[in-house]
N, C-alpha and C. Protein backbone atom coordinates (compact mmCIF):
# COMPACT_ATOMS: atom_id res chain seq x y z
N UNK A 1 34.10 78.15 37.43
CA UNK A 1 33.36 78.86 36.39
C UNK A 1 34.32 79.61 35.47
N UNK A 2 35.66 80.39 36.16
CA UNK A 2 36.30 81.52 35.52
C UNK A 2 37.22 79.94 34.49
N UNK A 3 37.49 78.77 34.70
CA UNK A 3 37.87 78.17 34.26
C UNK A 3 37.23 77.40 32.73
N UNK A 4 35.61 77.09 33.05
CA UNK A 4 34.94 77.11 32.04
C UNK A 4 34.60 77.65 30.84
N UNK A 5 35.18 79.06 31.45
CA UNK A 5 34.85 80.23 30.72
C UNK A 5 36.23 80.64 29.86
N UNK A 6 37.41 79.83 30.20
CA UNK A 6 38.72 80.01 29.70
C UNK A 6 38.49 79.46 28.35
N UNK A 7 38.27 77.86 29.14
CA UNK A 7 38.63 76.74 28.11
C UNK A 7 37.19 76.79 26.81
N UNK A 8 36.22 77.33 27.18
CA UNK A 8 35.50 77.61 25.89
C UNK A 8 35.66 78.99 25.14
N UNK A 9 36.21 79.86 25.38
CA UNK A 9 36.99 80.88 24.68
C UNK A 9 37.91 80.27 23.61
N UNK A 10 38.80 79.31 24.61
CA UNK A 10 39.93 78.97 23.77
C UNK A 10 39.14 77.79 22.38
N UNK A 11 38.59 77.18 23.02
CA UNK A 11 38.21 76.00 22.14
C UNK A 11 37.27 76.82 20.81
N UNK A 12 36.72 78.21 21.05
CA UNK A 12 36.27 79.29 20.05
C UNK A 12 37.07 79.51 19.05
N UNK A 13 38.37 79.82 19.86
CA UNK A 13 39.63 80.39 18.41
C UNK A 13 39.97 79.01 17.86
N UNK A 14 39.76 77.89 18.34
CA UNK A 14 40.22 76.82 17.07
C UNK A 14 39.31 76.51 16.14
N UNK A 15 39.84 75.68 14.76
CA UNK A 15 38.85 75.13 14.23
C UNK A 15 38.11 74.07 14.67
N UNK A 16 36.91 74.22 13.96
CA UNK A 16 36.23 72.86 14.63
C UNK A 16 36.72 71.44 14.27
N UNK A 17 37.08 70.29 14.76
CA UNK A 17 37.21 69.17 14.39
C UNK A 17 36.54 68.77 14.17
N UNK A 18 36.23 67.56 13.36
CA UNK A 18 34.90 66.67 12.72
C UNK A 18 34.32 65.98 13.83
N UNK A 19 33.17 65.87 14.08
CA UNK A 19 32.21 65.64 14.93
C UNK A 19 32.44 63.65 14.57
N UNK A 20 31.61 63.20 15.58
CA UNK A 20 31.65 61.87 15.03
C UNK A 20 30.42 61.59 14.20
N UNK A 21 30.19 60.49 13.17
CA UNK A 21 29.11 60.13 12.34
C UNK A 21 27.93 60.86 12.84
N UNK A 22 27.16 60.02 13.95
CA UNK A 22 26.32 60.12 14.55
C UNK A 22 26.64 60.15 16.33
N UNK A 23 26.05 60.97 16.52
CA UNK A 23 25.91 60.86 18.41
C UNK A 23 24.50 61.81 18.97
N UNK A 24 24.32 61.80 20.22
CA UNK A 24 23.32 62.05 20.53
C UNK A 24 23.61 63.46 22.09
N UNK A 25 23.32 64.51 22.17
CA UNK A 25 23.11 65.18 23.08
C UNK A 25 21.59 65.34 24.07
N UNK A 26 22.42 65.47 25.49
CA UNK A 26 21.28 65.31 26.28
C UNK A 26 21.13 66.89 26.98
N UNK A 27 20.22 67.76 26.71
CA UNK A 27 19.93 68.85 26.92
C UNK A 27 19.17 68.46 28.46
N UNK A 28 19.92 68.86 29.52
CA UNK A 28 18.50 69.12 31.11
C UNK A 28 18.60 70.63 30.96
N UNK A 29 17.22 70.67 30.95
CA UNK A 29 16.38 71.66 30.55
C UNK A 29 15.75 72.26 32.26
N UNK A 30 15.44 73.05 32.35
CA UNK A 30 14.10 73.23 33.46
C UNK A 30 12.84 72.72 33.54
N UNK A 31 12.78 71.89 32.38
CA UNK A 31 11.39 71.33 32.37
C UNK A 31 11.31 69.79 32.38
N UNK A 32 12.97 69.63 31.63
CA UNK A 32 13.02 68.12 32.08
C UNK A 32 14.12 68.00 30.59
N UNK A 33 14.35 66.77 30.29
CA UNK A 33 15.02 66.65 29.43
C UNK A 33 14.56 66.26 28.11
N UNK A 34 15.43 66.86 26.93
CA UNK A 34 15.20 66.70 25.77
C UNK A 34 16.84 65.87 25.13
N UNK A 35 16.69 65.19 24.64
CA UNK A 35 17.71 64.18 23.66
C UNK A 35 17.87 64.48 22.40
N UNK A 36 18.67 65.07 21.64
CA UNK A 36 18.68 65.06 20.43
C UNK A 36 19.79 64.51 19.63
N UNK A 37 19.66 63.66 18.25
CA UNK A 37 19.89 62.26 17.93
C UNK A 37 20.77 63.42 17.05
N UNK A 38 22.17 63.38 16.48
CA UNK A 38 22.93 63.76 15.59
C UNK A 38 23.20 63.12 14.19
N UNK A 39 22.76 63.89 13.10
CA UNK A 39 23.55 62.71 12.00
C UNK A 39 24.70 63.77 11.20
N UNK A 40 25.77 63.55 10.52
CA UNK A 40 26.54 64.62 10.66
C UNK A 40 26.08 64.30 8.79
N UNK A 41 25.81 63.40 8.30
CA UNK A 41 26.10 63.01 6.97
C UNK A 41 24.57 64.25 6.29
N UNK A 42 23.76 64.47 7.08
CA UNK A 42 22.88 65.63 6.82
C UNK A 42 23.96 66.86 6.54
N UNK A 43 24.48 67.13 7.62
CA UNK A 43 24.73 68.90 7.53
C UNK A 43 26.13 68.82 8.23
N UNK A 44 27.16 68.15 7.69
CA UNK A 44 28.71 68.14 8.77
C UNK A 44 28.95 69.48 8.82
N UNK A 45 28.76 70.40 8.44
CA UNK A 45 29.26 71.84 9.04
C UNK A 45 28.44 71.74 10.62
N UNK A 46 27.75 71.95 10.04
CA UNK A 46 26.35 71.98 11.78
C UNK A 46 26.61 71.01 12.87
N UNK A 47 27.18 69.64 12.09
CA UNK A 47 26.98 68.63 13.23
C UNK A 47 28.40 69.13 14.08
N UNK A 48 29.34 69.35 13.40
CA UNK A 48 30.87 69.65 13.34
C UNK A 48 30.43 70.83 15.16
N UNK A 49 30.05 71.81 14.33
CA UNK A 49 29.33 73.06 15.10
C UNK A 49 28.84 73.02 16.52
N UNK A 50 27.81 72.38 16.29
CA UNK A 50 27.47 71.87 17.81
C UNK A 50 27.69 70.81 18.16
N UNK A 51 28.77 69.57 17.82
CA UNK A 51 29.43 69.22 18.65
C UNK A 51 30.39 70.23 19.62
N UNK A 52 31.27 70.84 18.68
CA UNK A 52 31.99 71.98 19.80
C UNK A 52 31.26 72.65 20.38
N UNK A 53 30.34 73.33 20.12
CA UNK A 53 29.88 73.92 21.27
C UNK A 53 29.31 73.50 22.12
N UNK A 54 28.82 71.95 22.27
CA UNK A 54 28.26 71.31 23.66
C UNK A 54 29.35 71.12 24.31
N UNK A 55 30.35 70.21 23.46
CA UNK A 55 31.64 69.74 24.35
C UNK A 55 32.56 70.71 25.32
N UNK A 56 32.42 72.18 24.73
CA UNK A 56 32.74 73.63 24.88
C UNK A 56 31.89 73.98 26.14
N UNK A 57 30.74 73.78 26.53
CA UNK A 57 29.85 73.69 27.79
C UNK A 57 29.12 74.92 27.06
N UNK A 58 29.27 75.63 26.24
CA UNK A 58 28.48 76.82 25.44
C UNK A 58 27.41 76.80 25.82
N UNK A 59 26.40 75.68 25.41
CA UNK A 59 24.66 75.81 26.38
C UNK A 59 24.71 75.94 27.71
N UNK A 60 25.65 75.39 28.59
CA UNK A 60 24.95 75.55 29.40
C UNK A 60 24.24 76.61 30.23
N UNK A 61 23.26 76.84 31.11
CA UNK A 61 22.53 77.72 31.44
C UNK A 61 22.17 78.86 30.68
N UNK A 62 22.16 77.99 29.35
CA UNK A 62 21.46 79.06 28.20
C UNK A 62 20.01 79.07 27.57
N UNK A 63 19.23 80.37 27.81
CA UNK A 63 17.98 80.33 27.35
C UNK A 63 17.29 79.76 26.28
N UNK A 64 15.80 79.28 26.25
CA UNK A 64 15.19 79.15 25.40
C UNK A 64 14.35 80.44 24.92
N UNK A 65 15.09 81.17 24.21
CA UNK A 65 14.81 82.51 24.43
C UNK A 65 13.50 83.39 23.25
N UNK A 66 13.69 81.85 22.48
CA UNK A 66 12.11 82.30 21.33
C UNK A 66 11.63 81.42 21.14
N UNK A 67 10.54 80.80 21.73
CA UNK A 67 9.47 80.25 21.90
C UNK A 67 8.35 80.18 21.49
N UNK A 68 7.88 79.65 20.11
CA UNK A 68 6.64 80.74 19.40
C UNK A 68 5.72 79.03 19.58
N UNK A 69 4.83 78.87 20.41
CA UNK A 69 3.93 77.76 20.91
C UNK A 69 3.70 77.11 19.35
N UNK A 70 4.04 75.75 19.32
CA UNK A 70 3.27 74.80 18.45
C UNK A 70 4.39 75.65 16.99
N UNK A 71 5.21 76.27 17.14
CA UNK A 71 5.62 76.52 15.82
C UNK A 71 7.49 76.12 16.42
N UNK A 72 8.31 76.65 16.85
CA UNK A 72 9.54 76.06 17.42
C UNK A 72 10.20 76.74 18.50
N UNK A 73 11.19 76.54 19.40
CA UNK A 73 11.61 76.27 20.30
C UNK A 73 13.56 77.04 20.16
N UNK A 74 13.66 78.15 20.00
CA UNK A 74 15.03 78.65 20.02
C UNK A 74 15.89 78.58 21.28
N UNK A 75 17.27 78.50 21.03
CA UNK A 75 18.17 78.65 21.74
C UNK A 75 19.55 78.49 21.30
N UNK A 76 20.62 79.73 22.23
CA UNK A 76 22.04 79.25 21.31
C UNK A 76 22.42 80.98 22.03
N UNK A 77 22.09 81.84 22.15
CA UNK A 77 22.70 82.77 22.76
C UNK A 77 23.71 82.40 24.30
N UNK A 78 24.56 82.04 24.26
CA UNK A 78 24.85 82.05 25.58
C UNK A 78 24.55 82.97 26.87
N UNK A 79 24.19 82.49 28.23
CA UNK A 79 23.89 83.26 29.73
C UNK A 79 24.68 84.53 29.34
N UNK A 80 26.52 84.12 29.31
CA UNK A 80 27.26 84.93 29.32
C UNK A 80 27.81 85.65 28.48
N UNK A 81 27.54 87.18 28.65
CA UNK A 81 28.04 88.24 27.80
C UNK A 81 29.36 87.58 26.65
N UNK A 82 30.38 87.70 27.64
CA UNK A 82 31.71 87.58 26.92
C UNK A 82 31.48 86.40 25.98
N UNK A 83 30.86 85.02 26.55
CA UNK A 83 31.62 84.14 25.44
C UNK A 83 30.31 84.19 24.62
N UNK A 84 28.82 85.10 24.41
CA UNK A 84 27.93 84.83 23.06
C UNK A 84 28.92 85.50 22.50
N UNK A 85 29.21 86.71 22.79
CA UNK A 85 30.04 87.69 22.11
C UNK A 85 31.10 87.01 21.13
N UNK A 86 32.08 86.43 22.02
CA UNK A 86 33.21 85.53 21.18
C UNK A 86 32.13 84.54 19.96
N UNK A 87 31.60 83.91 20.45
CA UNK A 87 31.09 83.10 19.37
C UNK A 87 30.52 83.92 18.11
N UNK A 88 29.95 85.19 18.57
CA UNK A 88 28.70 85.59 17.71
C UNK A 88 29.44 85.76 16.29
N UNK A 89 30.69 85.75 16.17
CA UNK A 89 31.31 86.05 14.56
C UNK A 89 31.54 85.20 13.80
N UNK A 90 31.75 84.22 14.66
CA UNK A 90 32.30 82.54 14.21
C UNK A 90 31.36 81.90 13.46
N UNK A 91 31.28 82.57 11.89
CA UNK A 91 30.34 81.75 11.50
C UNK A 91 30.56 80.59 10.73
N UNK A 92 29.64 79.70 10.16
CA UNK A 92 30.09 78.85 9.48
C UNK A 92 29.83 78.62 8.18
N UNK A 93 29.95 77.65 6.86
CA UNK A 93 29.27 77.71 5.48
C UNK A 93 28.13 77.18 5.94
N UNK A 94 27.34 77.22 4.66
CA UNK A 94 25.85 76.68 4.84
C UNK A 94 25.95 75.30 4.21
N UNK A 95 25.49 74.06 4.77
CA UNK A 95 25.15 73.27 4.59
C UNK A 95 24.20 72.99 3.59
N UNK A 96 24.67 72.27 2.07
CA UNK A 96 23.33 71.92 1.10
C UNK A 96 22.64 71.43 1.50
N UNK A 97 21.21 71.85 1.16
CA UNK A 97 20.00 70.92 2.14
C UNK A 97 20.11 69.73 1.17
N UNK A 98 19.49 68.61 1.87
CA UNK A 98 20.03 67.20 1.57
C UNK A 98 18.69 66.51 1.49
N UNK A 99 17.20 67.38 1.15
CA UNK A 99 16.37 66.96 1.35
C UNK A 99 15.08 66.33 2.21
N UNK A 100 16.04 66.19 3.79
CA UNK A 100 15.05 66.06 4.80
C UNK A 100 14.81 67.67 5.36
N UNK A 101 13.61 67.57 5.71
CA UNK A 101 12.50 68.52 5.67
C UNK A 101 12.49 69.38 7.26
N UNK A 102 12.20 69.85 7.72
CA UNK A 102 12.00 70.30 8.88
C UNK A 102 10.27 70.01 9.30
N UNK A 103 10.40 68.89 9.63
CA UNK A 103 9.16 68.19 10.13
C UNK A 103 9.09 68.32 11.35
N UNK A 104 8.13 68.55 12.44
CA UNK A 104 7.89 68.14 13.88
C UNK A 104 9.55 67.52 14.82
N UNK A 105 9.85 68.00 15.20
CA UNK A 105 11.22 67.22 16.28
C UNK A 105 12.31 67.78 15.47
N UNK A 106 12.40 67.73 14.26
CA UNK A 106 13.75 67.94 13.52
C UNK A 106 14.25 69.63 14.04
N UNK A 107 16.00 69.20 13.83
CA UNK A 107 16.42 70.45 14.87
C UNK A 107 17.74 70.76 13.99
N UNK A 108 17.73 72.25 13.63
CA UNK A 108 18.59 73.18 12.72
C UNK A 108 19.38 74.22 13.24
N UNK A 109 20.13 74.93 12.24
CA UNK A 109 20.80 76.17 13.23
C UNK A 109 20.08 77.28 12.22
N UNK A 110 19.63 78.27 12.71
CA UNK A 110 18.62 79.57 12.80
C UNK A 110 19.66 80.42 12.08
N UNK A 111 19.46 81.60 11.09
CA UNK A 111 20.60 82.10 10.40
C UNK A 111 19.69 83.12 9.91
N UNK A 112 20.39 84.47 9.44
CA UNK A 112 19.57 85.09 8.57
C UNK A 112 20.39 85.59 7.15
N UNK A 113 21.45 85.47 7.22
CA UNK A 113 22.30 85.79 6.30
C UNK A 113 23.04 84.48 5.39
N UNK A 114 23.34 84.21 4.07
CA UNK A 114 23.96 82.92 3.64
C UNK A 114 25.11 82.70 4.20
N UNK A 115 25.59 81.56 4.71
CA UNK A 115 27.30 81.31 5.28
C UNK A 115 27.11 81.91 6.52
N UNK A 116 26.18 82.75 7.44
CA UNK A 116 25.89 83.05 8.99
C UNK A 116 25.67 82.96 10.19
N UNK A 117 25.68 80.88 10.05
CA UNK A 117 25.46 80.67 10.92
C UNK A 117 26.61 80.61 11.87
N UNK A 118 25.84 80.95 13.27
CA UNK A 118 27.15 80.49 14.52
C UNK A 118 26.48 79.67 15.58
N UNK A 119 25.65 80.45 16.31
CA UNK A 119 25.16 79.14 17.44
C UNK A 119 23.87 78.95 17.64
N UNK A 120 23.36 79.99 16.95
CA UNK A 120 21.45 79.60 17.36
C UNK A 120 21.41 78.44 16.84
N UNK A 121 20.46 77.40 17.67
CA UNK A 121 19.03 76.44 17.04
C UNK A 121 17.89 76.56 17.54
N UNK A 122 17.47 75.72 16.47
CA UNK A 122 15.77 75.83 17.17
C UNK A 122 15.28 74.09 17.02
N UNK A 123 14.53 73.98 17.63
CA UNK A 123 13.68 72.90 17.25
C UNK A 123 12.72 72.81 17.06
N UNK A 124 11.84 72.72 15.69
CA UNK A 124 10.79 72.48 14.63
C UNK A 124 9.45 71.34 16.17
N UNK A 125 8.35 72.78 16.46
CA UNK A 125 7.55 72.25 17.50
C UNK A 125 6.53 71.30 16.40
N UNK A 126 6.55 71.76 14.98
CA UNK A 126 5.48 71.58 14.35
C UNK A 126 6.20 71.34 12.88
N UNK A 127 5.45 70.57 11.40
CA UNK A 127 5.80 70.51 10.58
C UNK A 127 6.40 72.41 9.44
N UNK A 128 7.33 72.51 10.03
CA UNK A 128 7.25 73.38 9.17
C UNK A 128 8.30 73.72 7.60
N UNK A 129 7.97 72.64 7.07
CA UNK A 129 8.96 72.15 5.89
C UNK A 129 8.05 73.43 4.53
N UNK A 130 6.70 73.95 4.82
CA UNK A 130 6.39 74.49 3.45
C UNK A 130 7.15 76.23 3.66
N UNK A 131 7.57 76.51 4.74
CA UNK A 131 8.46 77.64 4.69
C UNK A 131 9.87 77.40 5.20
N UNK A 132 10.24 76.79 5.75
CA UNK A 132 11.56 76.23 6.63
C UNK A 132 12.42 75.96 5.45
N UNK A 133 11.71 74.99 4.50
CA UNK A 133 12.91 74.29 3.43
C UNK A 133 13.34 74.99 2.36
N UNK A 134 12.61 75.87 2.19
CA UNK A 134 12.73 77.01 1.42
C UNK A 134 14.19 78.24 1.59
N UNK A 135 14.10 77.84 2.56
CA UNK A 135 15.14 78.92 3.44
C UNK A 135 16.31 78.69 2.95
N UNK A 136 17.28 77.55 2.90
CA UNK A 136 16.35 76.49 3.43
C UNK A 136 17.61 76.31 5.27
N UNK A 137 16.76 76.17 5.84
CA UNK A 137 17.12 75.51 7.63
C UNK A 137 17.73 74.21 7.23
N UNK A 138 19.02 73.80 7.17
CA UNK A 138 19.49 72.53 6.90
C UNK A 138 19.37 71.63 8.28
N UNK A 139 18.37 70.35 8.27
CA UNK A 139 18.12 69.96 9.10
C UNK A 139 19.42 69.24 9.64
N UNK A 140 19.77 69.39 11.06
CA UNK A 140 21.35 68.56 11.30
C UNK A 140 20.96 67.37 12.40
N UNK A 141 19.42 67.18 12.77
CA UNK A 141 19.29 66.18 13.99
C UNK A 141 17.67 65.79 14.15
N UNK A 142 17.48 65.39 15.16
CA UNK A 142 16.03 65.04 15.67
C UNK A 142 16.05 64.82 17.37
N UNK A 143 14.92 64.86 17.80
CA UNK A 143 14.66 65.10 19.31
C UNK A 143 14.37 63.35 19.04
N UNK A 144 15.01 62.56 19.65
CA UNK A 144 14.49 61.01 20.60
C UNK A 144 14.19 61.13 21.34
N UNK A 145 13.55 61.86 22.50
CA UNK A 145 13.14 61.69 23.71
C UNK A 145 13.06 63.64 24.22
N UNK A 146 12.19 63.40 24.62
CA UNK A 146 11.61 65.01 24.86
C UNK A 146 10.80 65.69 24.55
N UNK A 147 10.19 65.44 23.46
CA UNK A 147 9.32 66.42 22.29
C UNK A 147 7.98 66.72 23.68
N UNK A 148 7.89 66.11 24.57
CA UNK A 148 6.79 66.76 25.44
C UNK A 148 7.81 67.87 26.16
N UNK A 149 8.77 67.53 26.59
CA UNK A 149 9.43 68.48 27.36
C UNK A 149 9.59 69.93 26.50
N UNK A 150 9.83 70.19 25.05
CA UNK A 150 10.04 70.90 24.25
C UNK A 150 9.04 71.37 24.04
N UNK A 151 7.40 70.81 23.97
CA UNK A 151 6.54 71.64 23.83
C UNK A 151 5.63 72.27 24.72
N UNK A 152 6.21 71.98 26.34
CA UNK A 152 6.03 72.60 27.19
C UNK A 152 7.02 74.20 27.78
N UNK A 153 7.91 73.90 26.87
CA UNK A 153 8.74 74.91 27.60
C UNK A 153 7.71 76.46 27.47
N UNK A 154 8.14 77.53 28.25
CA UNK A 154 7.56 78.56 28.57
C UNK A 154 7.61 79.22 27.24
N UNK A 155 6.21 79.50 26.81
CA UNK A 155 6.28 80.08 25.21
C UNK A 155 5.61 82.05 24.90
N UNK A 156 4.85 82.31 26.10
CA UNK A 156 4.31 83.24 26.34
C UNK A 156 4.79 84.68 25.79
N UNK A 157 6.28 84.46 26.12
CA UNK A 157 6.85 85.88 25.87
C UNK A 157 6.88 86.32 23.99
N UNK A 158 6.55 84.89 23.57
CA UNK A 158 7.03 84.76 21.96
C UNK A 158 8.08 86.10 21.57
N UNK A 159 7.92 86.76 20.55
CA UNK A 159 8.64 87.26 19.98
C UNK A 159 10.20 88.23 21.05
N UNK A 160 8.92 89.00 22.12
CA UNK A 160 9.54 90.02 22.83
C UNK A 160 10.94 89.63 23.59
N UNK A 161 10.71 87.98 23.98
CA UNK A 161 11.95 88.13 24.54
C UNK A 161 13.68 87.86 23.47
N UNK A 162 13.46 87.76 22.40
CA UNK A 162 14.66 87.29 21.44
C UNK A 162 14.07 87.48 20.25
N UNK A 163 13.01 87.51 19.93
CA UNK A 163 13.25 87.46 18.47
C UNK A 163 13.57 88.85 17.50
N UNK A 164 13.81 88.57 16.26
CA UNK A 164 13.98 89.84 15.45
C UNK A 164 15.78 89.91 15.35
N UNK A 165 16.18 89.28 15.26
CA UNK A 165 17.91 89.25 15.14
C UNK A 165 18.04 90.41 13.98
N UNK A 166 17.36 90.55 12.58
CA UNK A 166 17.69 91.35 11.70
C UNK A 166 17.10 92.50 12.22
N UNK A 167 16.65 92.90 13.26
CA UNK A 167 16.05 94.21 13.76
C UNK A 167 16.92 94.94 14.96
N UNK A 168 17.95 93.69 15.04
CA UNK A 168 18.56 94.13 16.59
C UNK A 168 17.96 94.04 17.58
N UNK A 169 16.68 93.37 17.56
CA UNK A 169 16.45 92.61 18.97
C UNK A 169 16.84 91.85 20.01
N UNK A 170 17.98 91.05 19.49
CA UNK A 170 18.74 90.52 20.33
C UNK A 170 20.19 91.09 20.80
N UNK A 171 20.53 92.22 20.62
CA UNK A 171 21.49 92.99 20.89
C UNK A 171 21.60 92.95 22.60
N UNK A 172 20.14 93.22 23.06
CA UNK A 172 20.64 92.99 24.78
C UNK A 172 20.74 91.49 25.29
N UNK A 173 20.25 90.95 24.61
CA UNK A 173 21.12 89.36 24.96
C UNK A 173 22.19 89.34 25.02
N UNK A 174 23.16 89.87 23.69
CA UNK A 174 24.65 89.70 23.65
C UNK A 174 25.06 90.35 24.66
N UNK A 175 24.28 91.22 24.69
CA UNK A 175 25.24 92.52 25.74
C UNK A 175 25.44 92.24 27.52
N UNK A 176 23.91 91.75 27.60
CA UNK A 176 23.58 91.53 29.09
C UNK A 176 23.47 90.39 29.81
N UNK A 177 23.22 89.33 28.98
CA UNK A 177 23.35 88.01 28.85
C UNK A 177 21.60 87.29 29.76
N UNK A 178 21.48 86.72 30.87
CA UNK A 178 21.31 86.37 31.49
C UNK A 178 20.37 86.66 32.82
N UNK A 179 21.32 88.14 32.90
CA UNK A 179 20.90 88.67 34.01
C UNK A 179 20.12 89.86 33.61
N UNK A 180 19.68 89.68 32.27
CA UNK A 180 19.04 90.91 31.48
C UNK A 180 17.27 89.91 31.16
N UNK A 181 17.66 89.34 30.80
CA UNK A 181 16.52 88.08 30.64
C UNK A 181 15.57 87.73 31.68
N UNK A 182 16.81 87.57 32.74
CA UNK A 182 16.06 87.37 33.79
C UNK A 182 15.17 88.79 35.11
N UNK A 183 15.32 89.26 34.70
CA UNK A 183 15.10 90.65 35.41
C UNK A 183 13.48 90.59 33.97
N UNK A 184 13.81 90.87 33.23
CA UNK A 184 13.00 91.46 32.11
C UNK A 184 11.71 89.90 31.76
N UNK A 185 12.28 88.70 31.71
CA UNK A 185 11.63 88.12 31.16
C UNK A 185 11.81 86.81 32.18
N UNK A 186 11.28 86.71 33.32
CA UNK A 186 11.83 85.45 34.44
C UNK A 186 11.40 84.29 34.05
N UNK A 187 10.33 84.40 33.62
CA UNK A 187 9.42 82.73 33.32
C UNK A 187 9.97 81.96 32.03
N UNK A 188 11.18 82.37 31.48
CA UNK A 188 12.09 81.58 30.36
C UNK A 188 12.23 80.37 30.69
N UNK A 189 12.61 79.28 30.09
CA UNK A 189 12.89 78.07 30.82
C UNK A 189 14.54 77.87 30.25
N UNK A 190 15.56 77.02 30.69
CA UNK A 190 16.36 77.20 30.63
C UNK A 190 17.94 75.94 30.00
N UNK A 191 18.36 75.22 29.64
CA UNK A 191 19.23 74.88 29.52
C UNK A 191 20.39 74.25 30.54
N UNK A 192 19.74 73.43 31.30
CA UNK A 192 20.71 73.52 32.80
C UNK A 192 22.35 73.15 32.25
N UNK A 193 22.30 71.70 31.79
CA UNK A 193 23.54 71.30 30.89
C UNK A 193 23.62 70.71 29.72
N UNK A 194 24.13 71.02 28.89
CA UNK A 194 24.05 70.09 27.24
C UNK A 194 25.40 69.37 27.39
N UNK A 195 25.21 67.78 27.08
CA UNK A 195 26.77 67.08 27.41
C UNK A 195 26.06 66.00 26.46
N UNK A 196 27.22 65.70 25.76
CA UNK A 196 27.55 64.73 24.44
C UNK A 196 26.87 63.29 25.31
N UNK A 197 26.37 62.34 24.92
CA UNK A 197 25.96 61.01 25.45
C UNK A 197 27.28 60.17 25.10
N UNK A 198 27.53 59.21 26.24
CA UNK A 198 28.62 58.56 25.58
C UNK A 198 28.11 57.28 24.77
């Protein structure tokens, strides 16, 4: 673990290398698995992005920590204190939206500031392109396989357990990681491993 925790620190302080065209990540989840299909020619900052951070092991055993039923599906804080922390500065440019929409399955990185993003995503439970594109959420992928698993995950806690980033709601995430979530909010579902498909 203390080794995991080296080599994605380190792989933090570099730049990101270019992701390949297209590839596909396989999220096991607690509920089962979700697949999501990469195209980098959408959003290469993003695809760039979370390629390193899957390859980085960054998800793993990381919450789905805002859950708002039938609307989308967040995650990207890491379990562990230290490395959300490391990531949380690392942001990236914003991707021109390129015209595809945030429809049902399509999956983005979550931001509230221009040029801010670092590791949240979410995945679009429902069409939400008449406020999403506006934003605009540069779409960087799509779910192939899962969208039941995704719209089962545990949605109950909605806002309380993560949301509100511009309010400092998620401040005890960074801080506590995991073991703050879980004490406070147990019925989360979870992120077992995210690993690149070969």
């Amino acid at each position: 673990m203390l080794l995991t925790l080296v080599v994605t620190l380190l792989a933090a302080s570099q730049p990101t290398s270019p992701a390949p065209d297209q590839f596909r990540v396989r999220l096991e989840t607690t509920k089962g698995a979700i697949v999501i299909e990469v195209h980098r020619e959408w959003a290469p900052h993003a695809a760039d992005r979370f390629h390193a951070l899957v390859a980085s092991g960054y998800y793993d055993d990381a919450p789905f920590f805002r859950v708002i039923k039938d609307k989308w599906a967040q995650f990207g804080i890491s379990g562990k204190p230290a490395l959300s922390q490391e990531w949380r500065t690392k942001t990236m440019p914003d991707d021109p939206w390129h015209g595809i929409s945030n429809r049902r399955g399509t999956v983005a990185f979550a931001f509230k500031d221009p040029n801010a993003r670092t590791t949240q995503v979410f995945v679009s439970l429902r069409d939400n392109s008449p406020t999403h594109d506006k934003e605009p959420f540069v779409v960087f992928g799509t779910v192939v396989q899962g969208m039941d698993v995704a719209d089962a995950l545990y949605s109950e806690y909605g806002e309380t357990s993560g949301g509100g980033i511009r309010a400092g709601h998620q401040d005890r995430l960074f801080a506590e990681g995991n073991a703050y979530l879980r004490k406070e909010f147990p019925k989360l579902d979870y992120i077992v491993t995210a690993r690149i498909e070969p």
